[in-house]
N, C-alpha and C. Protein backbone atom coordinates (compact mmCIF):
# COMPACT_ATOMS: atom_id res chain seq x y z
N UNK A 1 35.38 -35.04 29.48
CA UNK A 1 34.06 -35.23 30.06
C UNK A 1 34.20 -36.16 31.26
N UNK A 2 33.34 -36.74 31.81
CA UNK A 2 32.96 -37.34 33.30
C UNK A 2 32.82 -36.38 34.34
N UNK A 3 32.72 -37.46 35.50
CA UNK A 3 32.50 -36.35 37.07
C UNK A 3 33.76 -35.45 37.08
N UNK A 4 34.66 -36.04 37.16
CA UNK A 4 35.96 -35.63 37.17
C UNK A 4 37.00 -34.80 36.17
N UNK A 5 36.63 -35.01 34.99
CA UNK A 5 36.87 -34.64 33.69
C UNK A 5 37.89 -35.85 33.37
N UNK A 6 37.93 -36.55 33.56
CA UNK A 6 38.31 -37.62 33.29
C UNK A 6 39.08 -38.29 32.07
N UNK A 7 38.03 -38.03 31.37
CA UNK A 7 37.61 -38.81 29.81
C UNK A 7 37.74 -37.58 28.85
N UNK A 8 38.83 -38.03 28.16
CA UNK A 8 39.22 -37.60 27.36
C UNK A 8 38.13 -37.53 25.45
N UNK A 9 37.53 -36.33 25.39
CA UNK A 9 36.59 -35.61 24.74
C UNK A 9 37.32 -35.86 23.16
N UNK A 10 37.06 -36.85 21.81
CA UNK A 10 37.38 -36.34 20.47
C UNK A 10 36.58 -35.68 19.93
N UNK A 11 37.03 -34.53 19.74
CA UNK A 11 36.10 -33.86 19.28
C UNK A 11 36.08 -33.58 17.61
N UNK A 12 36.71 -34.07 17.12
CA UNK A 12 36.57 -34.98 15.79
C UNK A 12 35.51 -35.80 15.42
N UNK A 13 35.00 -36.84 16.67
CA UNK A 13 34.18 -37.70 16.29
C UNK A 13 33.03 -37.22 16.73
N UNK A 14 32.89 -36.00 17.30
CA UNK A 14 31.18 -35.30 17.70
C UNK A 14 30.51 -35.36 16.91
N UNK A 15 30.86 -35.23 15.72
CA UNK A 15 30.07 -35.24 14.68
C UNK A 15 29.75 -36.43 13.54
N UNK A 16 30.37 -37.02 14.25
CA UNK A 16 29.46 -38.42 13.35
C UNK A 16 28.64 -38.88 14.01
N UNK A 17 27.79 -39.67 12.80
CA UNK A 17 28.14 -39.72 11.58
C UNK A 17 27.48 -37.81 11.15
N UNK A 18 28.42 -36.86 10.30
CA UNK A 18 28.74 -35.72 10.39
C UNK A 18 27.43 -35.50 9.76
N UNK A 19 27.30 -34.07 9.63
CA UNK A 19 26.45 -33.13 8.88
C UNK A 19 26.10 -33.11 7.49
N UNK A 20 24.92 -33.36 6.91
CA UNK A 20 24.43 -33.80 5.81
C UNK A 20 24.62 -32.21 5.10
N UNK A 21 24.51 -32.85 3.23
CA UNK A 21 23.98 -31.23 2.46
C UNK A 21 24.76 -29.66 2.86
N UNK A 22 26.13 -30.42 3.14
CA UNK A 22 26.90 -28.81 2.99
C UNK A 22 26.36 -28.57 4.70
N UNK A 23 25.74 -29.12 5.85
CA UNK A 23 25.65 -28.36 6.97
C UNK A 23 27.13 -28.39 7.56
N UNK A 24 27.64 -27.45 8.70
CA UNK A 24 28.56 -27.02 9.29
C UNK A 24 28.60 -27.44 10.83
N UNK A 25 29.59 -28.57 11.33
CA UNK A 25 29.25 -29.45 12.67
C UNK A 25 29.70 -28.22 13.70
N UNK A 26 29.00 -28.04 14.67
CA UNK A 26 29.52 -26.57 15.37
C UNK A 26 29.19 -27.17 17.12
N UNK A 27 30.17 -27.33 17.91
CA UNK A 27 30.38 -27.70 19.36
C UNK A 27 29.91 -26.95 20.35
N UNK A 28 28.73 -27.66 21.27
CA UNK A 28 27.73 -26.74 22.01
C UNK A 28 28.71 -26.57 23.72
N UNK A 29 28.33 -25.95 24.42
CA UNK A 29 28.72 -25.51 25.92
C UNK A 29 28.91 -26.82 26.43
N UNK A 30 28.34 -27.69 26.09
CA UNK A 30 27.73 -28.96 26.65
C UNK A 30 28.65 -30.46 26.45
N UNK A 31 29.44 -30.22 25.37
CA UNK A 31 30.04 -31.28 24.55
C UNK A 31 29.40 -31.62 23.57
N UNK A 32 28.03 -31.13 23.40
CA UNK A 32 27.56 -32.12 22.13
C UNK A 32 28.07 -31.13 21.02
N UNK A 33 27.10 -31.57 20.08
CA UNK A 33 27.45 -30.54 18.71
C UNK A 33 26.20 -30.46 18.07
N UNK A 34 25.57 -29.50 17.53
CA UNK A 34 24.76 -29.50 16.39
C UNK A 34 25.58 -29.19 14.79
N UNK A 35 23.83 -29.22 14.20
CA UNK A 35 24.50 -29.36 12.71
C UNK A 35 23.93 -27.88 12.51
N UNK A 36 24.61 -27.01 11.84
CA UNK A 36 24.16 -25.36 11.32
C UNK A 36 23.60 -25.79 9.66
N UNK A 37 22.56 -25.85 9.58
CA UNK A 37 22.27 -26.14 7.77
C UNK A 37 22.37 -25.19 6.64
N UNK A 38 22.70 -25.00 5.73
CA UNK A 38 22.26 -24.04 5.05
C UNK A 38 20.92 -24.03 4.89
N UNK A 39 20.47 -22.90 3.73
CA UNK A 39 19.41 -22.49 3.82
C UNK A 39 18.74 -23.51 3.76
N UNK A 40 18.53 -24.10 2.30
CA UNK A 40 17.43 -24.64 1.90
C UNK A 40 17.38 -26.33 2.92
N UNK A 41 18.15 -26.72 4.00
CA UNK A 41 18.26 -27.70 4.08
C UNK A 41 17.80 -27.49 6.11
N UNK A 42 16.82 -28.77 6.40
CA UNK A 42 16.94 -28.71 8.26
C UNK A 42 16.52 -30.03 8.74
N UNK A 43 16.98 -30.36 9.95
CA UNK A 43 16.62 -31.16 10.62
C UNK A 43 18.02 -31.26 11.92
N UNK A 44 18.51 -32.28 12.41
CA UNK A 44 19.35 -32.38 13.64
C UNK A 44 20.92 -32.64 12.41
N UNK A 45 21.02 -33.46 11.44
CA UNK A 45 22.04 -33.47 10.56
C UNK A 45 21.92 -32.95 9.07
N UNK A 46 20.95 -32.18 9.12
CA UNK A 46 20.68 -31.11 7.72
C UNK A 46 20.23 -32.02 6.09
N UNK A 47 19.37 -32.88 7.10
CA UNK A 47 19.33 -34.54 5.97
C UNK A 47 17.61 -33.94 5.36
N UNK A 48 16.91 -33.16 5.65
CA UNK A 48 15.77 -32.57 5.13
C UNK A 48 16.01 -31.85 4.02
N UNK A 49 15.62 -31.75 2.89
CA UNK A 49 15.78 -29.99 1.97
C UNK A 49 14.32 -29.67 2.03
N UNK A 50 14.29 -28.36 2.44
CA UNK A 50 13.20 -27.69 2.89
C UNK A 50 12.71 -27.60 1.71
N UNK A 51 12.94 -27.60 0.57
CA UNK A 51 12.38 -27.47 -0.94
C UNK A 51 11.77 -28.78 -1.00
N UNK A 52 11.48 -29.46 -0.82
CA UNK A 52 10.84 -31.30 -0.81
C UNK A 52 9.28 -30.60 -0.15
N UNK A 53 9.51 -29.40 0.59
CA UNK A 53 8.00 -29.55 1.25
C UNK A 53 7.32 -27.99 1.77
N UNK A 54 8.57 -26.97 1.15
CA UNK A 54 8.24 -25.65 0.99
C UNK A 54 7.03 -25.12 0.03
N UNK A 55 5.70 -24.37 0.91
CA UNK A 55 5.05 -24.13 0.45
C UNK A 55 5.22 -23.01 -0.99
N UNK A 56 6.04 -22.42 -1.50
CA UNK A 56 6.39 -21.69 -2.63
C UNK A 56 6.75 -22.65 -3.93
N UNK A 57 7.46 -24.06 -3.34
CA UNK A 57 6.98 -24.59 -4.51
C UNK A 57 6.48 -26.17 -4.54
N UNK A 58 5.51 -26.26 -3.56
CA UNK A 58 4.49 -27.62 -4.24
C UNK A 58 3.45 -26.56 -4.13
N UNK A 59 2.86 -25.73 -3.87
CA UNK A 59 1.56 -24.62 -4.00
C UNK A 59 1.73 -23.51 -3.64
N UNK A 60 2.80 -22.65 -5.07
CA UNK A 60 2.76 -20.87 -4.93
C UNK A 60 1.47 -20.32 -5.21
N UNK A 61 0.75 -20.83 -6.03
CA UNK A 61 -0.16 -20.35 -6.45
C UNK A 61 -1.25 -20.32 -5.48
N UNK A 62 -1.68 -20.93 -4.44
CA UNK A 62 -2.16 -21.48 -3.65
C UNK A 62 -1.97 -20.57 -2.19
N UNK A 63 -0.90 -20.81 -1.91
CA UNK A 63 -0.21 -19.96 -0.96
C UNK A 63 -0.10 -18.54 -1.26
N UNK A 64 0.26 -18.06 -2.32
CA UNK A 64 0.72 -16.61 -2.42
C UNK A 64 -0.72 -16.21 -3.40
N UNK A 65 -1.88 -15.26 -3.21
CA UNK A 65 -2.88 -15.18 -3.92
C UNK A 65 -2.63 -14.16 -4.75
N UNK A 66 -3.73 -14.44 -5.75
CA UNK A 66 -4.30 -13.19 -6.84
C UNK A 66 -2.83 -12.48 -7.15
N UNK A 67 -2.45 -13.29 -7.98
CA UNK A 67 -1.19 -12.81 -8.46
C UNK A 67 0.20 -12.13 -7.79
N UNK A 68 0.27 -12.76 -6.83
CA UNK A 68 1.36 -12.60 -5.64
C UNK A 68 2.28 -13.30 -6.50
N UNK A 69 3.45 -13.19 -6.05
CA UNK A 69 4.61 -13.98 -5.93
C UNK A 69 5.38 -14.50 -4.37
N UNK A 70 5.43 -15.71 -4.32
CA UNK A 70 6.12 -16.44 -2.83
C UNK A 70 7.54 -16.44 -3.12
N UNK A 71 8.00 -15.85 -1.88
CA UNK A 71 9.31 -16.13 -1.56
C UNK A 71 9.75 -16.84 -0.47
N UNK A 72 10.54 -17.50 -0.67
CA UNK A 72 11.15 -18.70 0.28
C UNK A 72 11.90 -17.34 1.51
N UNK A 73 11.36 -17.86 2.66
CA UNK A 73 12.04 -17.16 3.84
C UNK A 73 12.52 -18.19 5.02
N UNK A 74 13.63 -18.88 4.90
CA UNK A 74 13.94 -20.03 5.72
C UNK A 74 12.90 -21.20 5.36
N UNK A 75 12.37 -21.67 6.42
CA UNK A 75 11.28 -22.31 6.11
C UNK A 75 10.18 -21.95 6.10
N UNK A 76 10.00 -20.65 5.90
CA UNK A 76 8.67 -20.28 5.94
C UNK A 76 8.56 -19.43 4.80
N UNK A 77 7.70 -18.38 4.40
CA UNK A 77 7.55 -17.76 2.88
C UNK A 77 6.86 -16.55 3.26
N UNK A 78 6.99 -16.14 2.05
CA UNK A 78 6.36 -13.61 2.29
C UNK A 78 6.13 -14.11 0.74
N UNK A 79 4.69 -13.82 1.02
CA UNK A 79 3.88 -13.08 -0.09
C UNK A 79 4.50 -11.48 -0.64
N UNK A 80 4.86 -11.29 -2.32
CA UNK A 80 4.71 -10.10 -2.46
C UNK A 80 3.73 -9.72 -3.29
N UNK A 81 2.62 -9.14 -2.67
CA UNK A 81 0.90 -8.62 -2.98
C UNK A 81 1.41 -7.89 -4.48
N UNK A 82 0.28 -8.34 -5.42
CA UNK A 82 0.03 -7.24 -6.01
C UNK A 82 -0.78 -5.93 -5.89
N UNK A 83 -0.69 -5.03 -6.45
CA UNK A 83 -1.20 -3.99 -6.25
C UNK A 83 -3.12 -3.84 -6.09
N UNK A 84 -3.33 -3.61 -4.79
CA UNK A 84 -4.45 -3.87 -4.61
C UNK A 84 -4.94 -4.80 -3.33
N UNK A 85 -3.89 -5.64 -3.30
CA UNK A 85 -4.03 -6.88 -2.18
C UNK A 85 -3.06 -6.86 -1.05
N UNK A 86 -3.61 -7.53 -0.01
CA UNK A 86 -2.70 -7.55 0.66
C UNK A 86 -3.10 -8.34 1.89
N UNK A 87 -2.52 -8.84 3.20
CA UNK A 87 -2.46 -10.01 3.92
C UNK A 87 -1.53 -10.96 3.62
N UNK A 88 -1.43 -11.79 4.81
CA UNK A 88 -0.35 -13.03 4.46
C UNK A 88 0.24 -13.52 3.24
N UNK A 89 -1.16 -13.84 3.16
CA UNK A 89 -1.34 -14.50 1.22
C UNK A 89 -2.11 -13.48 0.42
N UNK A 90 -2.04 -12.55 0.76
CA UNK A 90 -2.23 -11.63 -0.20
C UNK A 90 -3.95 -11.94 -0.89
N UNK A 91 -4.76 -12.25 0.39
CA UNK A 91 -6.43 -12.69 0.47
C UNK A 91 -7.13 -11.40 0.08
N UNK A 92 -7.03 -10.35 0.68
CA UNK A 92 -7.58 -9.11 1.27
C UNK A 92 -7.37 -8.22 0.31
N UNK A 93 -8.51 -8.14 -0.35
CA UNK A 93 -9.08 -6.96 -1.20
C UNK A 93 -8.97 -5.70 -0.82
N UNK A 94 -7.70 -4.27 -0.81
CA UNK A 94 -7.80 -3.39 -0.51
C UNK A 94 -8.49 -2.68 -0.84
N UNK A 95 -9.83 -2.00 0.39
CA UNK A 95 -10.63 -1.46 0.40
C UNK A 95 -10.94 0.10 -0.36
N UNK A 96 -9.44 0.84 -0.55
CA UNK A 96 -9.20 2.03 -1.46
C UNK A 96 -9.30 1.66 -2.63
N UNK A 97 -9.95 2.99 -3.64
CA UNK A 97 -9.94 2.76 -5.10
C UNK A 97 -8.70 2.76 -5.45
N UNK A 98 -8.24 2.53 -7.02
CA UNK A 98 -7.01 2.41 -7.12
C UNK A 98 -6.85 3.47 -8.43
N UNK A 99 -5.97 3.81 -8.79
CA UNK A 99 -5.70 4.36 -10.36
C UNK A 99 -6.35 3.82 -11.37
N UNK A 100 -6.55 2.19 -11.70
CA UNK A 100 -6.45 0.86 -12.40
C UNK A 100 -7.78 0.28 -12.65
N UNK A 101 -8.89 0.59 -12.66
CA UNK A 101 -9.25 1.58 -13.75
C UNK A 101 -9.55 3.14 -12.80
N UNK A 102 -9.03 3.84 -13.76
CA UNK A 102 -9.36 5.62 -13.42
C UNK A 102 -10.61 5.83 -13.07
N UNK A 103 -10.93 6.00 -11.85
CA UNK A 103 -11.91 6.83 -11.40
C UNK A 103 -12.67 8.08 -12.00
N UNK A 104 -11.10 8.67 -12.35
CA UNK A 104 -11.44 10.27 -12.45
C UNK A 104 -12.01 10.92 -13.99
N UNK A 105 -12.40 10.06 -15.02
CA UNK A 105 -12.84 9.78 -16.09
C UNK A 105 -12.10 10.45 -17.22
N UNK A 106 -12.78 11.06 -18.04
CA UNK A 106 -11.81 11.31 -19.17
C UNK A 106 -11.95 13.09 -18.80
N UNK A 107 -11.92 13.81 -18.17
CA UNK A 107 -11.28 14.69 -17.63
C UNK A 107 -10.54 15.23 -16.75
N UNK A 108 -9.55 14.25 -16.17
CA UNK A 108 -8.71 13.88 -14.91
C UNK A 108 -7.98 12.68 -14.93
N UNK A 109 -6.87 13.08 -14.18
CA UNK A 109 -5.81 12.52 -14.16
C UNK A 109 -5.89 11.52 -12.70
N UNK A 110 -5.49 11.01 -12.38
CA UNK A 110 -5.63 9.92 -11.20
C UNK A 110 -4.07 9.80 -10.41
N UNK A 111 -4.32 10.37 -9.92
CA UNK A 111 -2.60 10.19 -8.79
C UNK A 111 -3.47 9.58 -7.66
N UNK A 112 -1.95 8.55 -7.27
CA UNK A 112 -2.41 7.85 -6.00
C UNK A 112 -1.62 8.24 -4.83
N UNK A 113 -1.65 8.64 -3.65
CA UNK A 113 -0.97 9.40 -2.76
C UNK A 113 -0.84 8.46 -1.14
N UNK A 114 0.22 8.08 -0.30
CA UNK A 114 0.03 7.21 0.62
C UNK A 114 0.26 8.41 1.90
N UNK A 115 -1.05 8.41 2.58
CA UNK A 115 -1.20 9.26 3.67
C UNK A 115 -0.49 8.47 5.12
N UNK A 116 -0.68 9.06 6.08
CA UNK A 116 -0.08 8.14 7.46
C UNK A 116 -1.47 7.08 7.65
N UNK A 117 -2.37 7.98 7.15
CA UNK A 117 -4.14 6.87 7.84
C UNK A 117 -3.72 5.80 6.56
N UNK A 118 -3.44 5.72 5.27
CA UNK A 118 -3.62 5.12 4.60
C UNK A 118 -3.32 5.43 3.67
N UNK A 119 -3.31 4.37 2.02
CA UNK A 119 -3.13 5.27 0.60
C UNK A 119 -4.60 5.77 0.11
N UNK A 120 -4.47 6.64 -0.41
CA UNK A 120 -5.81 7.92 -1.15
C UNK A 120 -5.79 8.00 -2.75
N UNK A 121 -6.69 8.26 -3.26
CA UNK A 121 -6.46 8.67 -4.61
C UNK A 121 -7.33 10.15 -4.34
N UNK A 122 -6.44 10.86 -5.90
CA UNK A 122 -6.89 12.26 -6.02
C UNK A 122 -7.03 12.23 -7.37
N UNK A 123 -8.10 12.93 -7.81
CA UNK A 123 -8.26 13.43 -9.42
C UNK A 123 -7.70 14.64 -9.54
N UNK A 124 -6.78 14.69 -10.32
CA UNK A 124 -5.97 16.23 -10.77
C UNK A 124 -7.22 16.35 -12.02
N UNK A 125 -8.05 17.27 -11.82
CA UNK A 125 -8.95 17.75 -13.17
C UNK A 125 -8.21 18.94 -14.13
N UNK A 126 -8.74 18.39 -15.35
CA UNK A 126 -8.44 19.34 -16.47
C UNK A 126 -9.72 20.62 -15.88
N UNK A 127 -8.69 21.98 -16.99
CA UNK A 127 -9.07 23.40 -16.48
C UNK A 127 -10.73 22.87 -17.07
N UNK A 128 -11.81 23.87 -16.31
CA UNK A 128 -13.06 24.05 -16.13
C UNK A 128 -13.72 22.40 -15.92
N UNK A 129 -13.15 21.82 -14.98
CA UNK A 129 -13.80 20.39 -14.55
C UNK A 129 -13.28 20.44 -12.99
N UNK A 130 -14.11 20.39 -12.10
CA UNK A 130 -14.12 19.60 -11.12
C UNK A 130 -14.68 18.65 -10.52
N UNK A 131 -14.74 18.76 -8.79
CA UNK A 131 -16.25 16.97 -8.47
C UNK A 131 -14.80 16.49 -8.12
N UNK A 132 -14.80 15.39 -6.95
CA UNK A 132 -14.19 13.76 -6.59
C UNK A 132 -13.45 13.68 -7.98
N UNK A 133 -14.89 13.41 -8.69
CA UNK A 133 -14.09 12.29 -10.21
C UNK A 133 -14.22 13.16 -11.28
N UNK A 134 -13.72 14.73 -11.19
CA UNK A 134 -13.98 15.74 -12.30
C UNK A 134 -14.97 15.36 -13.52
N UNK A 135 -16.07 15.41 -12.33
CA UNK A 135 -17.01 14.99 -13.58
C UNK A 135 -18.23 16.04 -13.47
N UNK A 136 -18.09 17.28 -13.13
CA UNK A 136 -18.34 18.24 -12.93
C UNK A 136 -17.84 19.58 -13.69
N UNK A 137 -18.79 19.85 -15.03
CA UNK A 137 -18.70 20.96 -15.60
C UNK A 137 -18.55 22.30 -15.37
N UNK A 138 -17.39 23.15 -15.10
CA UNK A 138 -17.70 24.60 -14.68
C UNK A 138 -18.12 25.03 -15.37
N UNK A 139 -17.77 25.20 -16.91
CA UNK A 139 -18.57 26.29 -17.79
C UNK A 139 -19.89 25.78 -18.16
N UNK A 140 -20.52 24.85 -17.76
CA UNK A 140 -22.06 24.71 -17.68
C UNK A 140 -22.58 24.55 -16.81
N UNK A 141 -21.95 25.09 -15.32
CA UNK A 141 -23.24 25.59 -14.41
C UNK A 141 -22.32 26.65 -13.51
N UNK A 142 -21.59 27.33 -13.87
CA UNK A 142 -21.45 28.78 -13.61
C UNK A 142 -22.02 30.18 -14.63
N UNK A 143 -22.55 30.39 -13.64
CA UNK A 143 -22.97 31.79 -14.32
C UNK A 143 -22.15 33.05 -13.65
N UNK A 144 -22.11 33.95 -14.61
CA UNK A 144 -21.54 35.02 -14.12
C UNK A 144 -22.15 36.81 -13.66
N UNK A 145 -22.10 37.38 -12.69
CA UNK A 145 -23.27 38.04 -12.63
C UNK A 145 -22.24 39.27 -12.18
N UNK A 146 -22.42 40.32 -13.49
CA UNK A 146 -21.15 41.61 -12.87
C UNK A 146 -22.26 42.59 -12.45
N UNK A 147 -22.00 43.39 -11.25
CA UNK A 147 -22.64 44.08 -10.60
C UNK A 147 -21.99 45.27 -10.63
N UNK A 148 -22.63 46.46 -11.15
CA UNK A 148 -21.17 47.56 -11.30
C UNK A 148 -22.45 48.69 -10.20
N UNK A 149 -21.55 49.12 -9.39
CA UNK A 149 -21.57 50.14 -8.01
C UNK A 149 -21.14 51.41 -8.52
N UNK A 150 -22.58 52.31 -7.93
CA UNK A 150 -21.89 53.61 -8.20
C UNK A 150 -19.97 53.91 -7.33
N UNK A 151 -19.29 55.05 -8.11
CA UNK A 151 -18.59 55.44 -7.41
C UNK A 151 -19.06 56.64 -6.43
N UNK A 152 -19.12 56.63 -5.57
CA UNK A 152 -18.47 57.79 -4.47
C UNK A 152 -17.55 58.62 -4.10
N UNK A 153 -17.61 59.69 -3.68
CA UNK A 153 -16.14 60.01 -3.00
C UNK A 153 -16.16 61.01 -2.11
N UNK A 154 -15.33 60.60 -1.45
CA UNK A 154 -15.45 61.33 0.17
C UNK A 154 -14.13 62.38 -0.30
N UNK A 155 -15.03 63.53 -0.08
CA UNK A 155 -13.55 65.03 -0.50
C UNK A 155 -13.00 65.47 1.20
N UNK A 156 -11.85 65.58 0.87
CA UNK A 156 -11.58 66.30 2.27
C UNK A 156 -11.03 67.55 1.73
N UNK A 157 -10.12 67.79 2.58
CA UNK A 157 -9.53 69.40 1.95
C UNK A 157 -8.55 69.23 0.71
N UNK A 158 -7.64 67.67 0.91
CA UNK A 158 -6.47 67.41 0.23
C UNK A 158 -6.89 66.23 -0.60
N UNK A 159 -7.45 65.48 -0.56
CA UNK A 159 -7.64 64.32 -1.07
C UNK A 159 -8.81 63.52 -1.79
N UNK A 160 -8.74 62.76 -2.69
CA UNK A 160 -10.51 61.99 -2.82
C UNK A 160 -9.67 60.72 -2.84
N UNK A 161 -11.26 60.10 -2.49
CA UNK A 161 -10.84 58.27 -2.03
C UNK A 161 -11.78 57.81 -2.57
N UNK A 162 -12.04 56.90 -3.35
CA UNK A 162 -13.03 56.52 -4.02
C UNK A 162 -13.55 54.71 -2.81
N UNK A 163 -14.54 55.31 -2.39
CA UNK A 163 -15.08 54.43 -1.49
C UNK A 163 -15.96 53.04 -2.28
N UNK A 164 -16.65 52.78 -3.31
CA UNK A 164 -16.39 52.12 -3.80
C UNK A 164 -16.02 51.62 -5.52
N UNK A 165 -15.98 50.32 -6.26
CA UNK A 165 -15.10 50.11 -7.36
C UNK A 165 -16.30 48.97 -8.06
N UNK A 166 -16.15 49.11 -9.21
CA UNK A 166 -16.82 47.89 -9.81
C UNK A 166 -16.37 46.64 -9.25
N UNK A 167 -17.18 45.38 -9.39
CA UNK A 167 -16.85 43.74 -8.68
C UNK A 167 -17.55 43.46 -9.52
N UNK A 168 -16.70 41.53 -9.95
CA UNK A 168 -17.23 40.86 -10.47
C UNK A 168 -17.28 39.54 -9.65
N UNK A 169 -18.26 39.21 -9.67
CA UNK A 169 -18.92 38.00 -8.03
C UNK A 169 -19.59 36.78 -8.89
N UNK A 170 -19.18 35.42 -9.08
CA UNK A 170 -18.99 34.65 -9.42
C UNK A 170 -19.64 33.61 -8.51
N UNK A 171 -21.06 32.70 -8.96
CA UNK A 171 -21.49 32.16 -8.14
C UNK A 171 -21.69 30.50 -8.68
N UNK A 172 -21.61 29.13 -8.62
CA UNK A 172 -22.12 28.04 -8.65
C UNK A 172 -23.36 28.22 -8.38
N UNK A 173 -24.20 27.86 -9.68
CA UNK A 173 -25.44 27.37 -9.18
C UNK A 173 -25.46 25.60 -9.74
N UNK A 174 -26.42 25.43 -8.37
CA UNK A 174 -26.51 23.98 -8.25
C UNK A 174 -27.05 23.29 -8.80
């Protein structure tokens, strides 16, 4: 170091008094040195433990909501939401219904499906139930109304074609 380079640099002693808590003394462009900390530990000689004042544990409960769990991320923390929530801290009441309690009542099944707009729920209904929340009876408000059509037939020299056939036409009433 000096104007000149002069002065002879130990670079042994850069680091005292050295790096606290397992940190690693590491020599900058400059001559100086910092301290590299491990995780849980920061400051200029790694003399802090980030656990003394990490929000996951003097207030997980607090920090990470409605049944989240906090995880330590350096010095900072990630909420993992339970199902239903979501935001930072896991504040935010997701606005979709959920499976939890079933929508789709006791004739349907409840699958939850994650679209690109968002997640959806669908009621898979048992046979003769539909509706949103299969709560909609088919065999008590379908009626059935068979309409039977004369046949016809158009003769040519070679052939008959029967122009029309009995139908059965199936209507919802409301």
């Amino acid at each position: 170091t000096g104007q000149l380079c002069e002065i002879a640099v130990d670079l042994a002693n850069l680091c005292n008094p050295g790096c606290q808590n397992g940190g690693q003394c590491q020599q900058t462009a400059q001559n100086t040195h910092i301290c590299v900390c491990p995780p849980d530990y920061t400051g200029s000689r790694c003399e802090t433990s980030i656990l003394a004042t990490h929000p996951c544990i003097t207030m997980p409960t607090t920090v990470c909501q409605n049944g989240a769990t906090c995880t330590k991320h350096d010095a900072d923390y990630l909420c993992n939401c339970a199902a239903g929530w979501s935001g930072r801290n896991c504040q935010i009441q997701d606005t979709i219904a959920t499976c939890n309690p079933s929508p789709c009542g006791a004739h349907g099944t409840c699958l939850q499906a994650v679209l690109p707009n968002g997640p959806i729920i669908i009621c898979n209904c048992e046979a003769q139930w539909t509706g949103k929340f299969c709560d909609v009876n088919l065999a008590a408000t379908t009626t059935t109304t068979t309409t039977t059509m004369t046949t016809a037939t158009m003769t040519t020299a070679t052939m008959t074609t029967p122009l029309f056939t009995t139908a059965t036409i199936s209507t919802l009433v409301p």
